[in-house]
C-alpha atoms as a PDB file:
ATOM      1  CA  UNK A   1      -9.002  -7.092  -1.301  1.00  0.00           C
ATOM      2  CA  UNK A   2      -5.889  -7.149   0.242  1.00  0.00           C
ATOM      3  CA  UNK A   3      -4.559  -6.304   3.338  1.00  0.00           C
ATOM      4  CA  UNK A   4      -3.027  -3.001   4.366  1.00  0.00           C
ATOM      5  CA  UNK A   5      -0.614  -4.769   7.304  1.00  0.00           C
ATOM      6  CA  UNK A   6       0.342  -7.949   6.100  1.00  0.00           C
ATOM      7  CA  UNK A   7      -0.848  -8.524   2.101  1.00  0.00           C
ATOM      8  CA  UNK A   8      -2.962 -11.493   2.088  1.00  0.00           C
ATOM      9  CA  UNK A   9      -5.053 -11.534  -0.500  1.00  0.00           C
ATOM     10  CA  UNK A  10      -9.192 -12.158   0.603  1.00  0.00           C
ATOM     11  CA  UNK A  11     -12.711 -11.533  -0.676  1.00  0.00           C
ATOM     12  CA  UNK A  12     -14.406  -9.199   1.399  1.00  0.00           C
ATOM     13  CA  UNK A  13     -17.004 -11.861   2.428  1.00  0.00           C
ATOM     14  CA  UNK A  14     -13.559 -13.872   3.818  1.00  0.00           C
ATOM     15  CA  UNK A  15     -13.084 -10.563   6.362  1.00  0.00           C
ATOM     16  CA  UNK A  16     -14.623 -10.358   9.720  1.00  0.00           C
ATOM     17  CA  UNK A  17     -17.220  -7.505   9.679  1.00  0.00           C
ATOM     18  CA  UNK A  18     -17.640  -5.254  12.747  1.00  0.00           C
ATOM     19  CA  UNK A  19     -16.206  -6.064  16.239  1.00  0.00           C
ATOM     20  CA  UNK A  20     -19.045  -7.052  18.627  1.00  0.00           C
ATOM     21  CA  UNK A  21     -17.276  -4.467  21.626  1.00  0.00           C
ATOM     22  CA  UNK A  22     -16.825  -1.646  19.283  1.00  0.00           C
ATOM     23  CA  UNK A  23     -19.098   1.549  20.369  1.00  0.00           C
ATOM     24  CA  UNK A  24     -19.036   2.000  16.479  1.00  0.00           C
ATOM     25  CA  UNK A  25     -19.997  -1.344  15.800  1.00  0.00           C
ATOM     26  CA  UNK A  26     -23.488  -0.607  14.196  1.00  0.00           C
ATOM     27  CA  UNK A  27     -21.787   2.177  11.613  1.00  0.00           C
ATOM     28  CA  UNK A  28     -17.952   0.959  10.950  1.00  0.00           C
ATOM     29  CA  UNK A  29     -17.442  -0.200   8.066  1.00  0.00           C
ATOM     30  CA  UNK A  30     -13.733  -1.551   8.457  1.00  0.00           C
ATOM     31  CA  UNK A  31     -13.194  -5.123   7.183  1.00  0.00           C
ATOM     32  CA  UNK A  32     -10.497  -6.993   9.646  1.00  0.00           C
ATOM     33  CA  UNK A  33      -8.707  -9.385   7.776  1.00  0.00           C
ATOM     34  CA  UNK A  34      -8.831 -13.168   8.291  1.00  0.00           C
ATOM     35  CA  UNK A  35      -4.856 -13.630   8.561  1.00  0.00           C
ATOM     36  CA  UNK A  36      -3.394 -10.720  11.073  1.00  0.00           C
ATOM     37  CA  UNK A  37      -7.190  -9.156  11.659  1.00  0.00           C
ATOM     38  CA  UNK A  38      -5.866  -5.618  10.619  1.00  0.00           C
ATOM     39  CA  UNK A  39      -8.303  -3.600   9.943  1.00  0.00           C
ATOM     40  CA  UNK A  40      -8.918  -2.791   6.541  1.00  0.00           C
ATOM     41  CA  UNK A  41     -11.031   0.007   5.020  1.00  0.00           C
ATOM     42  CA  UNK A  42     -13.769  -1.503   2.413  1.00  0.00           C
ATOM     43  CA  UNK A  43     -12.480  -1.553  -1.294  1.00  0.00           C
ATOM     44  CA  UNK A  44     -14.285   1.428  -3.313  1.00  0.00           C
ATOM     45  CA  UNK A  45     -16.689   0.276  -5.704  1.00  0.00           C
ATOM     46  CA  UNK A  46     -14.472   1.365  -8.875  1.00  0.00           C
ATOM     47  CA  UNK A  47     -11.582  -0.979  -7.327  1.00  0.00           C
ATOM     48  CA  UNK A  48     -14.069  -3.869  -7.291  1.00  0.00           C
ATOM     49  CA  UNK A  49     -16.160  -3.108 -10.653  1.00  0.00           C
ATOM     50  CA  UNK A  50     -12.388  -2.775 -12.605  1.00  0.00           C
ATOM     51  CA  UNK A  51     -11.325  -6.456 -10.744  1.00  0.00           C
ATOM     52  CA  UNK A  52     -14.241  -8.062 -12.538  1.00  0.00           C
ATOM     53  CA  UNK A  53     -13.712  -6.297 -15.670  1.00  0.00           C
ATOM     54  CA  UNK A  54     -10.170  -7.421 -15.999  1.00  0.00           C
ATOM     55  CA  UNK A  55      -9.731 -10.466 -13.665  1.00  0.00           C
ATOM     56  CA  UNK A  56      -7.840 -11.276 -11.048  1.00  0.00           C
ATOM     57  CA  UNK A  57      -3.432 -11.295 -11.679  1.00  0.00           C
ATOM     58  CA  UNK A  58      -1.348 -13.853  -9.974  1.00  0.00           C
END
């Protein structure tokens, strides 16, 4: 995925899941990412099954 705020490029594994003093904690699903720690929404699953199909670009 990549991120909304600054552009890097990470798996979704790579992005720090939940924030431990959120009241939402248990239910958000944002994804912060591991550069800047913007939160990101997750990617759709379409967006994800189309990466595999056709690869990552560089």
């Amino acid at each position: 995925m990549r991120c909304g705020f600054c552009g890097f490029e990470f798996e979704e594994e790579e992005g720090i899941q939940g924030c431990r003093n959120c009241p939402m904690a248990a239910g958000c699903k944002m994804v912060k990412c591991p550069r800047c720690n913007y939160e990101n929404p997750p990617e759709p699953a379409l967006v994800k099954k189309l990466k595999k199909l056709f690869g990552k670009r560089k």
